[in-house]
C-alpha atoms as a PDB file:
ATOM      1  CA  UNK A   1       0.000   0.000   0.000  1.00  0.00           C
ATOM      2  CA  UNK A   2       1.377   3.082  -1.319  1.00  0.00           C
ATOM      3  CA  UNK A   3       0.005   6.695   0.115  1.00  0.00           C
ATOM      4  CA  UNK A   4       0.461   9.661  -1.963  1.00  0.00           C
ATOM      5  CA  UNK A   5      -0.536  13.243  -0.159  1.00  0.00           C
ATOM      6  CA  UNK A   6      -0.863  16.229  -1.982  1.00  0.00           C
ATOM      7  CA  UNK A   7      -2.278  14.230  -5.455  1.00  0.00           C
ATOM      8  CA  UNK A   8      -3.082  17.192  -7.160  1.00  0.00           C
ATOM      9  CA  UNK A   9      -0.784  19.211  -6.816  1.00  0.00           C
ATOM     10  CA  UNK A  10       2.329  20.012  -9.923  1.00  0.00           C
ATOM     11  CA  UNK A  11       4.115  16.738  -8.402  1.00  0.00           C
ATOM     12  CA  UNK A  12       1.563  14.739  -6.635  1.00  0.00           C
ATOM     13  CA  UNK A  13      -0.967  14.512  -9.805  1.00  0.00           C
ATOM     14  CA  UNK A  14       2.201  13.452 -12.384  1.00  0.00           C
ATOM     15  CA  UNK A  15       3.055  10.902  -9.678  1.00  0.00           C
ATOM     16  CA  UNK A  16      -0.522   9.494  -9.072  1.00  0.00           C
ATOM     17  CA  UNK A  17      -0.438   9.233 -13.191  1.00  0.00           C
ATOM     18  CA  UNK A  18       2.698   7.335 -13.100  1.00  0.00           C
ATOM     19  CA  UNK A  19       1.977   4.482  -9.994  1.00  0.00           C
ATOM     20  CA  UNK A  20      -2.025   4.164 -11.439  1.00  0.00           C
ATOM     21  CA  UNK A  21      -0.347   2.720 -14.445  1.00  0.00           C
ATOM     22  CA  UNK A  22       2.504   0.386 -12.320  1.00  0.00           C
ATOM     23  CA  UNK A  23       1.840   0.112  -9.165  1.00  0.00           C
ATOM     24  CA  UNK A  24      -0.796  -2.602  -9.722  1.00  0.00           C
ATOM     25  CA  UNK A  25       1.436  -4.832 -11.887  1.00  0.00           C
ATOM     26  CA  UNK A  26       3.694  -4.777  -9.146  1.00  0.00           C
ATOM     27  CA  UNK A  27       1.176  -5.475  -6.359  1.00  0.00           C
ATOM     28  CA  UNK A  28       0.663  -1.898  -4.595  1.00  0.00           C
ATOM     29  CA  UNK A  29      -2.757  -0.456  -3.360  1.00  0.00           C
ATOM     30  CA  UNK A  30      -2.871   3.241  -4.253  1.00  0.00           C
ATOM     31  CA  UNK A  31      -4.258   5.359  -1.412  1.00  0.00           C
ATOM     32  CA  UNK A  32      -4.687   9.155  -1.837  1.00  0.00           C
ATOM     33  CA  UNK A  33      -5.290  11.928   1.067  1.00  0.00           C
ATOM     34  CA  UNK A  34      -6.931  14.828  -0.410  1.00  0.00           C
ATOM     35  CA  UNK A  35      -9.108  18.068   0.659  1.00  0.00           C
ATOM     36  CA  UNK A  36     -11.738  17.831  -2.036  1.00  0.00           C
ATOM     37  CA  UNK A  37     -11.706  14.339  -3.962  1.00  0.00           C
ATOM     38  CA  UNK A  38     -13.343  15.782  -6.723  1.00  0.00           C
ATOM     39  CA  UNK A  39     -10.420  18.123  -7.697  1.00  0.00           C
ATOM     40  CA  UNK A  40      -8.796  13.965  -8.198  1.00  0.00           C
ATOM     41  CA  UNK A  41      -8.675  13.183 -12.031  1.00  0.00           C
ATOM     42  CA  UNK A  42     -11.937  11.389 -13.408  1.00  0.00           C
ATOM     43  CA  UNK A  43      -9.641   8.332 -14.682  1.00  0.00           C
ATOM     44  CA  UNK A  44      -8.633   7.522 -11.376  1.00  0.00           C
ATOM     45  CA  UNK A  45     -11.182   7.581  -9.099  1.00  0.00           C
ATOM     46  CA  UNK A  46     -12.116   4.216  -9.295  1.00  0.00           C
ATOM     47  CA  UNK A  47      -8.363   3.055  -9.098  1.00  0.00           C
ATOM     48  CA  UNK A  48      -7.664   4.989  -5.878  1.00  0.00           C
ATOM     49  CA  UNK A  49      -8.626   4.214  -2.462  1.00  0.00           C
ATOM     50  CA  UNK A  50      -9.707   8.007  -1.339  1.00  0.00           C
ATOM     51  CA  UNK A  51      -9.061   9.581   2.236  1.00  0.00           C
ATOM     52  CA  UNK A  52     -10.870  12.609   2.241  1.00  0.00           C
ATOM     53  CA  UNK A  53      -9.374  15.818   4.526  1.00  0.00           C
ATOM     54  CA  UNK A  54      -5.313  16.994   5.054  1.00  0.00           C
ATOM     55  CA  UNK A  55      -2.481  15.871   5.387  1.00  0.00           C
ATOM     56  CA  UNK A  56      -1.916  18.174   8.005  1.00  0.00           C
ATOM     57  CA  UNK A  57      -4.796  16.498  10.632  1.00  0.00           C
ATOM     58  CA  UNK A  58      -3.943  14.017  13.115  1.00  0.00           C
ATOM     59  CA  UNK A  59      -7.147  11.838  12.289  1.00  0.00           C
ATOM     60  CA  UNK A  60      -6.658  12.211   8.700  1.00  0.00           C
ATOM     61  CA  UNK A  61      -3.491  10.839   8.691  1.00  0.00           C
ATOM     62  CA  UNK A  62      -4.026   7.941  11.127  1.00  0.00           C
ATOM     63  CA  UNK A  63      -6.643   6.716   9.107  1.00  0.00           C
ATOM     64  CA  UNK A  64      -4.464   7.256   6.098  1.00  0.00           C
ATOM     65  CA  UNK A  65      -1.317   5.792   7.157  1.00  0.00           C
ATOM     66  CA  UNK A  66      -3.152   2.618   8.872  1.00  0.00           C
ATOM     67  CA  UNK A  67      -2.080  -0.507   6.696  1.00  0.00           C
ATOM     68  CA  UNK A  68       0.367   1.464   4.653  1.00  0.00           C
ATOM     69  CA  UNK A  69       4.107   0.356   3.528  1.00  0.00           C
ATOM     70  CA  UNK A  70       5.333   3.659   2.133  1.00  0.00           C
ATOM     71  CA  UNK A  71       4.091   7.068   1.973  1.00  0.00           C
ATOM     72  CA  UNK A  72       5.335  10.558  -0.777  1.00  0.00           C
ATOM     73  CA  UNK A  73       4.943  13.465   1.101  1.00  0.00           C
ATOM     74  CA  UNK A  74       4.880  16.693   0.488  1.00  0.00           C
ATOM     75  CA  UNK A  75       3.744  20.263   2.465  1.00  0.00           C
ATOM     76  CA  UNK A  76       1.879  22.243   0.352  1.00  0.00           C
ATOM     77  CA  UNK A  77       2.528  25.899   0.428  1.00  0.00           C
ATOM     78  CA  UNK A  78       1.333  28.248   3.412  1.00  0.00           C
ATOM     79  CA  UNK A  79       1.984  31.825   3.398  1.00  0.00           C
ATOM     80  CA  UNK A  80      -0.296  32.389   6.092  1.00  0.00           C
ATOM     81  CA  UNK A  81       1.942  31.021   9.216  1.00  0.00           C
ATOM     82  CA  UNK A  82       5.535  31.078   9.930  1.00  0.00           C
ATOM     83  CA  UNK A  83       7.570  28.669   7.631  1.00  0.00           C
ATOM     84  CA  UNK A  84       8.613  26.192  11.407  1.00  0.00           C
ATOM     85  CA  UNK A  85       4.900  26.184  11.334  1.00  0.00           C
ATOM     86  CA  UNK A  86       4.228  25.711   7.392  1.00  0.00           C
ATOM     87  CA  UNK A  87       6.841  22.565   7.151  1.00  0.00           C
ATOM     88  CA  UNK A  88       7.450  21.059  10.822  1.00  0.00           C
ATOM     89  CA  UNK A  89       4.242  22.068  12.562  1.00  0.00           C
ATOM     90  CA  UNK A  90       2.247  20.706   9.702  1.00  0.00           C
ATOM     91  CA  UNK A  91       4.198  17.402   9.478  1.00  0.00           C
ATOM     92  CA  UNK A  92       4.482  16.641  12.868  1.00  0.00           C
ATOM     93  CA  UNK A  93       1.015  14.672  13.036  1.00  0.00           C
ATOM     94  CA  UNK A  94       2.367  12.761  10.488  1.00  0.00           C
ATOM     95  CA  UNK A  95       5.540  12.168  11.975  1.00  0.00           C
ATOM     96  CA  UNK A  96       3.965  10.264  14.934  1.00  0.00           C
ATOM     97  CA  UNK A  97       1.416   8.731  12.543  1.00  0.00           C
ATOM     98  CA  UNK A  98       4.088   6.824  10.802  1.00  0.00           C
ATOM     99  CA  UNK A  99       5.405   5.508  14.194  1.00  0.00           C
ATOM    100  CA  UNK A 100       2.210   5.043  15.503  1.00  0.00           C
ATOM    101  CA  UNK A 101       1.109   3.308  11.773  1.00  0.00           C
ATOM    102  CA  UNK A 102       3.976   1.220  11.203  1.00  0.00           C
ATOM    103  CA  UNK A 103       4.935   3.205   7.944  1.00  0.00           C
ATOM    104  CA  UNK A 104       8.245   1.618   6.952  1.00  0.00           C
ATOM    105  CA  UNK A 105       9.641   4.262   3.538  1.00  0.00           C
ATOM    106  CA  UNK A 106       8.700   7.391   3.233  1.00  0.00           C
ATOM    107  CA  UNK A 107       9.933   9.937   0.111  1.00  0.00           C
ATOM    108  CA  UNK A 108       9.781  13.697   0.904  1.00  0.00           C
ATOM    109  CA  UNK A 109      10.026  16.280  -1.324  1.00  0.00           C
ATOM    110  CA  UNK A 110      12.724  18.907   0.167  1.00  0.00           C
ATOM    111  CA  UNK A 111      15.519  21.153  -1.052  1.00  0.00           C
ATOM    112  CA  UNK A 112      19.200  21.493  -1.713  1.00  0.00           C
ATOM    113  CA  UNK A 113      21.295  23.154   0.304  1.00  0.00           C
ATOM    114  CA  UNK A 114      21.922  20.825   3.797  1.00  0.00           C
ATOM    115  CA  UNK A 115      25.623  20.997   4.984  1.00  0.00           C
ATOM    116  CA  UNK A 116      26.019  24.587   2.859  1.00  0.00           C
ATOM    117  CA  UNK A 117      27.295  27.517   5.062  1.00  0.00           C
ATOM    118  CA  UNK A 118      23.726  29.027   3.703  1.00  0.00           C
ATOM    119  CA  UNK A 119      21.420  26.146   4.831  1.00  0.00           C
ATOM    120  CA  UNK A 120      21.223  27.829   8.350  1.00  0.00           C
ATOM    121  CA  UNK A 121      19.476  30.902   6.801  1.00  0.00           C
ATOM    122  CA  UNK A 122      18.248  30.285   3.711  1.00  0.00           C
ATOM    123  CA  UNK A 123      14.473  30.676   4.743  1.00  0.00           C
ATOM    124  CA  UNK A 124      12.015  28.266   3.670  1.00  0.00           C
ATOM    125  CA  UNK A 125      15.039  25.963   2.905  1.00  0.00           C
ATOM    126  CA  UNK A 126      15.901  25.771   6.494  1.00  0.00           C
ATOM    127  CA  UNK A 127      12.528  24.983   7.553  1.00  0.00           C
ATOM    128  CA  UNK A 128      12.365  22.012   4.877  1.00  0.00           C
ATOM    129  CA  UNK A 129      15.471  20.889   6.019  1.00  0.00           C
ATOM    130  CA  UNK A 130      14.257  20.509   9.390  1.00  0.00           C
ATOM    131  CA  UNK A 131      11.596  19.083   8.483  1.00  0.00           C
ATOM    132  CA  UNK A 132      13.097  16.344   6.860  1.00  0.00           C
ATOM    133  CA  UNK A 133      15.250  15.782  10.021  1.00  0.00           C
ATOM    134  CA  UNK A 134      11.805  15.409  11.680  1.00  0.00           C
ATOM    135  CA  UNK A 135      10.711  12.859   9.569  1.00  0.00           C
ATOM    136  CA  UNK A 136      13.861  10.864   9.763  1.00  0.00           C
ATOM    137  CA  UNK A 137      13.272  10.766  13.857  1.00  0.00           C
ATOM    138  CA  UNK A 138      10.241   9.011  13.585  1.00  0.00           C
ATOM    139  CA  UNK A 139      12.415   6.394  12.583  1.00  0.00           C
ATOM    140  CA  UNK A 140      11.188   5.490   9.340  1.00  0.00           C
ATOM    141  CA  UNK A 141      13.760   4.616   6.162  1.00  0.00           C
ATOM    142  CA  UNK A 142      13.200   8.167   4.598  1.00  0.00           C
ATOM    143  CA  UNK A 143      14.710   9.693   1.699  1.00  0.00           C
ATOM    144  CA  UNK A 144      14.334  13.701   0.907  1.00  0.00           C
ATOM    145  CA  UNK A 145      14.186  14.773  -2.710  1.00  0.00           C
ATOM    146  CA  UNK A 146      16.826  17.614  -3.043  1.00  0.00           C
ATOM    147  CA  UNK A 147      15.454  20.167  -5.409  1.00  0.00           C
ATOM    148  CA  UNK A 148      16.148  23.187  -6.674  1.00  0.00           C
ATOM    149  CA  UNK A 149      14.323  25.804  -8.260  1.00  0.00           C
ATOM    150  CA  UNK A 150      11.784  24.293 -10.718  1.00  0.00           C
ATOM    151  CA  UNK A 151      11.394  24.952 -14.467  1.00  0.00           C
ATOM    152  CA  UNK A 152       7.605  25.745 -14.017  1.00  0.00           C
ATOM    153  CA  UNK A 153       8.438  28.511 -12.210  1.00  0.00           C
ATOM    154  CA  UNK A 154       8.785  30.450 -15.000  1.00  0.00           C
ATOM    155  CA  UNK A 155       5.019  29.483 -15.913  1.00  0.00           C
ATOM    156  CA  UNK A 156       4.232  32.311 -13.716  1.00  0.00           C
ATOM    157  CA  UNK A 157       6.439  34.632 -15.895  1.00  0.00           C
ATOM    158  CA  UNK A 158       4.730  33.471 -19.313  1.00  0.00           C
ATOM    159  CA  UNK A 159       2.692  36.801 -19.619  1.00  0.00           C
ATOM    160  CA  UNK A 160       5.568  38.994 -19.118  1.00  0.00           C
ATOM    161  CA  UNK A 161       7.703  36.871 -21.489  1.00  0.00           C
ATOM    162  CA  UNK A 162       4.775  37.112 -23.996  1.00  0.00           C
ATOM    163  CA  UNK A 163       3.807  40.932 -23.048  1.00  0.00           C
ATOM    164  CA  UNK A 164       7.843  42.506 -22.767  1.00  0.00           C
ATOM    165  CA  UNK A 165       9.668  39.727 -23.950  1.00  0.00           C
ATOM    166  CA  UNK A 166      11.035  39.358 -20.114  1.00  0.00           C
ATOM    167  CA  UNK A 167      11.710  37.468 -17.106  1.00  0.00           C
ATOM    168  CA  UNK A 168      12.654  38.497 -13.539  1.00  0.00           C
ATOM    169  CA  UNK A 169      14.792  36.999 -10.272  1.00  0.00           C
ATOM    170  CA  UNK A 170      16.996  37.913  -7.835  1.00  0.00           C
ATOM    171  CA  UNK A 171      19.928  35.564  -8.931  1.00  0.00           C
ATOM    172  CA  UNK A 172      23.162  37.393 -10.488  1.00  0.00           C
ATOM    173  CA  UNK A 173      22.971  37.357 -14.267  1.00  0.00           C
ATOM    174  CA  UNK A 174      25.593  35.107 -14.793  1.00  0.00           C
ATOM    175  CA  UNK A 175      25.276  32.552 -11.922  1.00  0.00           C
ATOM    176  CA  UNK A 176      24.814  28.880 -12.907  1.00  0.00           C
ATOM    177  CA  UNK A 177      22.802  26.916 -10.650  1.00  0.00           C
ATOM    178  CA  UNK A 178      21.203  23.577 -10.774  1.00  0.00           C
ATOM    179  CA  UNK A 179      16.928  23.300 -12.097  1.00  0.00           C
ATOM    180  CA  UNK A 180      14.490  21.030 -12.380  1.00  0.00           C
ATOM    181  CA  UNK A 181      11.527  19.694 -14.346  1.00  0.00           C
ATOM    182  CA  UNK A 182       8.637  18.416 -11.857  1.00  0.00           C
ATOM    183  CA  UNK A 183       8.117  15.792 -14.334  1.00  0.00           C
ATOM    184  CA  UNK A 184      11.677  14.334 -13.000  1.00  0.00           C
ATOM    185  CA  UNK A 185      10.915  14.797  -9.370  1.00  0.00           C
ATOM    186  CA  UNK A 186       7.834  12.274  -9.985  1.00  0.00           C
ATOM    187  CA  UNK A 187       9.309   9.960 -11.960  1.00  0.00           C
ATOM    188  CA  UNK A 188      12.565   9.658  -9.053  1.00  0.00           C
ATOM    189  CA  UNK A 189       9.460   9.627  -6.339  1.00  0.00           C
ATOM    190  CA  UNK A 190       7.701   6.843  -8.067  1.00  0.00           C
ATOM    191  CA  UNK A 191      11.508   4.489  -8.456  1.00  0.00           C
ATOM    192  CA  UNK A 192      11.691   4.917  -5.010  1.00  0.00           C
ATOM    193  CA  UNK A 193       8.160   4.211  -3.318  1.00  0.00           C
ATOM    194  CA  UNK A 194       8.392   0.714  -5.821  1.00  0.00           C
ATOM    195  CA  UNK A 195      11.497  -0.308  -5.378  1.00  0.00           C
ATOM    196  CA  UNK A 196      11.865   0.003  -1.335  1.00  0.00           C
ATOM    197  CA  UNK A 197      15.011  -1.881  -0.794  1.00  0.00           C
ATOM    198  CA  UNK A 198      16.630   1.251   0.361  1.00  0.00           C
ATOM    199  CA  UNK A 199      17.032   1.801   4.330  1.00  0.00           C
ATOM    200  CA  UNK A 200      18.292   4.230   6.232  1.00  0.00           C
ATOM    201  CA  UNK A 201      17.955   8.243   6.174  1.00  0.00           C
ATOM    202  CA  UNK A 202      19.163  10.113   3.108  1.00  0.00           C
ATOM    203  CA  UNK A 203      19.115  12.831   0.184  1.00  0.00           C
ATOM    204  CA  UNK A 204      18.497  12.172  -3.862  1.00  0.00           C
ATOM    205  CA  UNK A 205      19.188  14.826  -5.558  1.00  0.00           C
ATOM    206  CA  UNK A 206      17.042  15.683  -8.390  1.00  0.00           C
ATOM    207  CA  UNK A 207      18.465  17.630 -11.001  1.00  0.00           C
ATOM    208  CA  UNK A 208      18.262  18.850 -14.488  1.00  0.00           C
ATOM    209  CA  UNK A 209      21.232  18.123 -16.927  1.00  0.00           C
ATOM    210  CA  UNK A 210      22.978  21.000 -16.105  1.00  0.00           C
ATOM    211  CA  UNK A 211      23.432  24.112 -14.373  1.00  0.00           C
ATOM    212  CA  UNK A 212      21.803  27.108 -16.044  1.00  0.00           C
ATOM    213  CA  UNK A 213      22.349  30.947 -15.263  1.00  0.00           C
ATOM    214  CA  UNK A 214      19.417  33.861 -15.933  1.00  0.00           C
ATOM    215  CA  UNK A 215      21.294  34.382 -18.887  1.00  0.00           C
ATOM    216  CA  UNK A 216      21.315  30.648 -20.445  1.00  0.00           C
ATOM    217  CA  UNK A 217      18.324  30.480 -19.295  1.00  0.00           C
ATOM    218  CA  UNK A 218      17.040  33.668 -21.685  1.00  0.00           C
ATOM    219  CA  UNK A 219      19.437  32.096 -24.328  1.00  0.00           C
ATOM    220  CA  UNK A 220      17.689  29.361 -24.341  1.00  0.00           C
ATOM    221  CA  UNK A 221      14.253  30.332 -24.214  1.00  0.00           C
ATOM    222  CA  UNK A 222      14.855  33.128 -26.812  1.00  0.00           C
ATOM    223  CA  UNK A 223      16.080  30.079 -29.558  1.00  0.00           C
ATOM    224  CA  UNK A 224      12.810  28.144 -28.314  1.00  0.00           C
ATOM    225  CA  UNK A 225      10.397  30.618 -28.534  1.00  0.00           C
ATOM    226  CA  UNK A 226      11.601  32.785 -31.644  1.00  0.00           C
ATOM    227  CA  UNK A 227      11.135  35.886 -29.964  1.00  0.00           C
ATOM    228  CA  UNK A 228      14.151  37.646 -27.901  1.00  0.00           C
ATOM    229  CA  UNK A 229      14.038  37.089 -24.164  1.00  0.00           C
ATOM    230  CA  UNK A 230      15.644  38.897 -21.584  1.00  0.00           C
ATOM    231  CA  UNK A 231      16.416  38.988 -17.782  1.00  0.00           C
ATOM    232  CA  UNK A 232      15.544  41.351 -15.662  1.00  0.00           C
ATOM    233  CA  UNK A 233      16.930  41.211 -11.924  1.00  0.00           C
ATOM    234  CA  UNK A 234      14.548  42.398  -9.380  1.00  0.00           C
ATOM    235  CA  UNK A 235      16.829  43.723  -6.017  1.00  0.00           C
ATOM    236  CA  UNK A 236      15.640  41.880  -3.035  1.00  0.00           C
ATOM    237  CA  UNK A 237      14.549  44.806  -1.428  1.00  0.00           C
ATOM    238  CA  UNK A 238      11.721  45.103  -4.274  1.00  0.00           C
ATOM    239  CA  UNK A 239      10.921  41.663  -4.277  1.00  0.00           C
ATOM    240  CA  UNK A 240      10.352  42.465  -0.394  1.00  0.00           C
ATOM    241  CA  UNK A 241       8.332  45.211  -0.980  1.00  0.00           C
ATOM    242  CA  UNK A 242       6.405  42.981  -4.211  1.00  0.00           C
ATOM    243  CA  UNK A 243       4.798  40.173  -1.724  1.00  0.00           C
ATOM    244  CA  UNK A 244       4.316  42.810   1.423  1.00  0.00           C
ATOM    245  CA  UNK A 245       2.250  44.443  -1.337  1.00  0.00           C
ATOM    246  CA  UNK A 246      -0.033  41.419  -2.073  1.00  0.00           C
ATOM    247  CA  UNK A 247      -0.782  40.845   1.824  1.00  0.00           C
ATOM    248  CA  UNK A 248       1.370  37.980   2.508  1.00  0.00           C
ATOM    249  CA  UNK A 249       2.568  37.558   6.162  1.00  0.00           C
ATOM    250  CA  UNK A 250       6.116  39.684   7.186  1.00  0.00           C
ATOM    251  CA  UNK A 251       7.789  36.167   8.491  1.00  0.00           C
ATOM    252  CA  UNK A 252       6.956  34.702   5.376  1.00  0.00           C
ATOM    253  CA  UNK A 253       8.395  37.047   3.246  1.00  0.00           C
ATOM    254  CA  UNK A 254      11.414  37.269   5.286  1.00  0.00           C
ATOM    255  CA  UNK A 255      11.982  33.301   4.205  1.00  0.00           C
ATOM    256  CA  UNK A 256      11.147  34.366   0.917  1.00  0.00           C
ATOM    257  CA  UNK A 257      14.037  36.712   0.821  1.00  0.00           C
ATOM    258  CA  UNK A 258      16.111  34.699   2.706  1.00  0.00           C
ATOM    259  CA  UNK A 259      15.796  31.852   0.407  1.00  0.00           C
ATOM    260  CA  UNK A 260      16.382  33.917  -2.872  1.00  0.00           C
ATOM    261  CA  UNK A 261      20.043  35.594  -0.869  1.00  0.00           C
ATOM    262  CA  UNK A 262      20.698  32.505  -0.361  1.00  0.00           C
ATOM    263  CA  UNK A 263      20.179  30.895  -3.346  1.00  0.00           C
ATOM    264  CA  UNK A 264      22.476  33.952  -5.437  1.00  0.00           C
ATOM    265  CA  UNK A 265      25.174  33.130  -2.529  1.00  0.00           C
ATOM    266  CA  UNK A 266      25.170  29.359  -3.770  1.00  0.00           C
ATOM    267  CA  UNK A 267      23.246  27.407  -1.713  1.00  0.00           C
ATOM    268  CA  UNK A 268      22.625  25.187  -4.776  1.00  0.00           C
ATOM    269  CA  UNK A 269      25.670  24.631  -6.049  1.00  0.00           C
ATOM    270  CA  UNK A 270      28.395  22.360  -5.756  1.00  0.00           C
ATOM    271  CA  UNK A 271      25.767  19.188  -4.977  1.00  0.00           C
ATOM    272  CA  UNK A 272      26.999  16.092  -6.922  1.00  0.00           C
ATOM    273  CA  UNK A 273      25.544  15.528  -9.887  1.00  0.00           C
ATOM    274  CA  UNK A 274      25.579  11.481  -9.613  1.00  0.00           C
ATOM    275  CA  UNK A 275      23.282   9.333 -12.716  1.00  0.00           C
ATOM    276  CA  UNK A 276      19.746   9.619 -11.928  1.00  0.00           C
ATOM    277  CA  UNK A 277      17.480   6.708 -12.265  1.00  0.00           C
ATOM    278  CA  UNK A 278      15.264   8.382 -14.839  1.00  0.00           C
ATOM    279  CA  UNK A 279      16.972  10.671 -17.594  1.00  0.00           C
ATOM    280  CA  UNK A 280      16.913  14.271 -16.775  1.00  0.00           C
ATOM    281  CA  UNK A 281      14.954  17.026 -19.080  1.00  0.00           C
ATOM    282  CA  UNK A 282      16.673  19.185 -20.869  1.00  0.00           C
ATOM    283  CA  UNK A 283      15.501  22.907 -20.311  1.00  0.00           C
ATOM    284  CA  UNK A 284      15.223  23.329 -24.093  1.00  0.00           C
ATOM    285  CA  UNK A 285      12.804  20.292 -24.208  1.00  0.00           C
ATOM    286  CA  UNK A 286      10.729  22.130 -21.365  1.00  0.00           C
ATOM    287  CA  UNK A 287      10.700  25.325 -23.125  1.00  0.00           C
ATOM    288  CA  UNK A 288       9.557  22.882 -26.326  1.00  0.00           C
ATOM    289  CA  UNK A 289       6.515  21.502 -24.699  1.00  0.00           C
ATOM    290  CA  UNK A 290       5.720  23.535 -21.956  1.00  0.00           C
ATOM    291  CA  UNK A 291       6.786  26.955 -22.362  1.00  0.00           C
ATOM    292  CA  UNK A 292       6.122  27.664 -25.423  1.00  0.00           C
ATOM    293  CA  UNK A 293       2.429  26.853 -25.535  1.00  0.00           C
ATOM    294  CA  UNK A 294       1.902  28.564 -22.498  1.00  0.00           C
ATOM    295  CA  UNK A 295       3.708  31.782 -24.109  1.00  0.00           C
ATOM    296  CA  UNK A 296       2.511  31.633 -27.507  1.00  0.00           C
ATOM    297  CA  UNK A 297      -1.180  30.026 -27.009  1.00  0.00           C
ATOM    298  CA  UNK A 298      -0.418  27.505 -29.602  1.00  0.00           C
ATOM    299  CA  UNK A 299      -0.453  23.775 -27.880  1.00  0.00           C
ATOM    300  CA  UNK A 300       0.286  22.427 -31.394  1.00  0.00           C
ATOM    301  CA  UNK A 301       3.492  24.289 -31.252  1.00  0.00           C
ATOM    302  CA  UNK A 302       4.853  22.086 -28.890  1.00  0.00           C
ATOM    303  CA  UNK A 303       4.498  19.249 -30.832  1.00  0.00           C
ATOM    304  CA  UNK A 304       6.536  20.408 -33.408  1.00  0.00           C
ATOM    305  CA  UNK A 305       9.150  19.551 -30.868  1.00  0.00           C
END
C-alpha cells in the first residue's frame, strides 16, 4: 500500500499518473489523502482508495497511514503562518502517525542546500530541512528529494515573457545553478516508493542536466520561442516590498528573501551531480513543450518539438 498526499498538486498529480499505471502490476494499493476528492482526475477515481481531509490532521493521517508500507509526502505551500509552522508544525502529526502506523519508507520532497554555510538561513530551505530531520526521527527509512528551483516557475512569468519579452529573479545574471523539471521529481518519487530496498535516512538529488544561469536560461528560451528574451533582476529589497504588497505575512516574506540571498550566494551549487534513475529534461525540451504553448497560445506548437 502506497500513500500519496498532496495528489493534485504540480508533483503529486504526475506521480498518481505514473503508480495508477505500475503500481498494480507490481502489487501496490494506491491510497490518496486529499481536501476535495473531486479536484482527483476522473480516470482515477475508481483506481484509488480516497481519504478525504489533510495531510496536516492528526485523524486524517491515522486513518491514512493505517495498513500502509510507504508514503510521498509533500507540504503544500502556506503563506499564512511562519515557515517552522508551514513545514514542521504541519508534518508533525504525520511524523507520529508513521510511528504510531507502522509506515516503513517514506519519500519527501525537500531542497538542496543541507551541509552549505547558507542552509542555516536560507528561509524556507531551512525549515524544509528541518523538516526532513523530523521525519527521519520518527524512525522510518526516509529519503528527501533535493530540489532546486523548478522549471515551471517560469510558468508564472509566461505573460511577461509574452507581453515585454522578459523574465525576472533575484539571482546574479551570470550565476549557474542547478533546475528542475517536476516531471523528473515524480518519476525519481515513483523508483523509489516501488522499489523500497533502500534503508536508512538520506538525500536524492534531483536535477536537471545541467546548471543554467538567468542568462542561459534567456538564451535558451529566446532560440525556443523565436522571440528575444531577456532577464531582468529584481533587487531583493523590491521583491520584499512585491509580496508585502499582495498581503502575505512579514515572516513569510522574510523566508522568501532569505531563500532567494541565499540561493544567489550558492546554496545550490556544488551538490553532486551522480546518474539519476530516470533521464533528466533538458531545459530546451521544457521550453519545447511547456513553455512555449503557455507563451505563444499555440499547444500544437509544442508538438513540433
Amino acid at each position: 500500500m502506497i500513500v500519496i498526499t498532496a495528489p493534485t498538486g504540480n508533483i503529486g498529480r504526475r506521480l498518481l499518473s505514473l503508480l495508477v499505471e505500475t503500481a498494480p502490476a507490481r502489487g501496490e494499493e494506491l491510497r490518496v489523502v486529499v481536501r476535495d476528492p473531486a479536484r482527483l482526475p476522473e480516470a482515477v477515481r475508481g483506481r484509488v482508495e480516497v481519504v478525504a481531509g489533510s495531510h496536516g490532521d492528526a485523524a486524517t493521517v491515522e486513518r491514512a497511514f493505517a495498513g500502509a508500507d510507504a508514503v510521498f509526502w509533500l507540504v503544500p505551500p502556506d503563506a499564512s503562518v511562519t515557515p517552522e509552522e508551514g513545514f514542521s508544525g504541519f508534518t508533525r502529526p504525520a511524523a507520529r502517525a508513521f510511528a504510531a502506523c507502522g509506515v516503513g519508507h517514506v519519500v519527501g520532497v525537500s531542497a538542496l542546500g543541507r551541509g552549505t554555510p547558507q542552509a542555516a538561513r536560507a528561509g524556507l530551505v531551512t525549515a524544509s530541512l528541518a523538516m526532513d530531520d523530523l521525519i527521519a526521527a520518527s524512525g522510518v527509512a526516509y529519503r528527501a528529494l533535493a530540489c532546486p528551483s523548478f522549471y515551471e516557475n517560469l510558468l508564472e512569468e509566461a505573460g511577461s515573457i509574452r507581453a515585454d519579452g522578459a523574465f525576472t529573479d533575484t539571482a546574479a545574471a551570470d550565476r549557474p545553478a542547478p533546475m528542475v523539471a517536476v516531471a523528473d521529481i515524480a518519476a525519481t518519487a515513483a523508483g523509489l516508493l516501488l522499489d523500497r530496498s533502500w534503508t536508512g535516512v538520506g538525500s536524492v538529488p534531483v536535477l536537471g542536466p545541467q546548471d543554467l544561469s538567468p542568462d542561459d536560461l534567456a538564451r535558451i528560451m529566446t532560440e525556443e520561442l523565436g522571440r528575444p528574451v531577456r532577464y531582468r533582476r529584481q533587487p531583493l529589497g523590491e521583491l520584499r516590498s512585491a509580496l508585502l504588497g499582495h498581503g502575505l505575512d512579514e515572516t513569510f516574506v522574510e523566508a522568501v528573501v532569505a531563500m532567494k540571498r541565499a540561493k544567489d550566494e550558492g546554496l545550490d551549487a556544488g551538490v553532486h551531480r551522480a546518474p539519476q534513475a530516470t533521464p533528466a529534461t533538458g531545459f530546451a525540451q521544457w521550453c519545447a513543450h511547456t513553455l512555449r504553448p503557455a507563451v505563444l497560445g499555440t499547444p500544437e506548437a509544442a508538438d513540433a518539438h
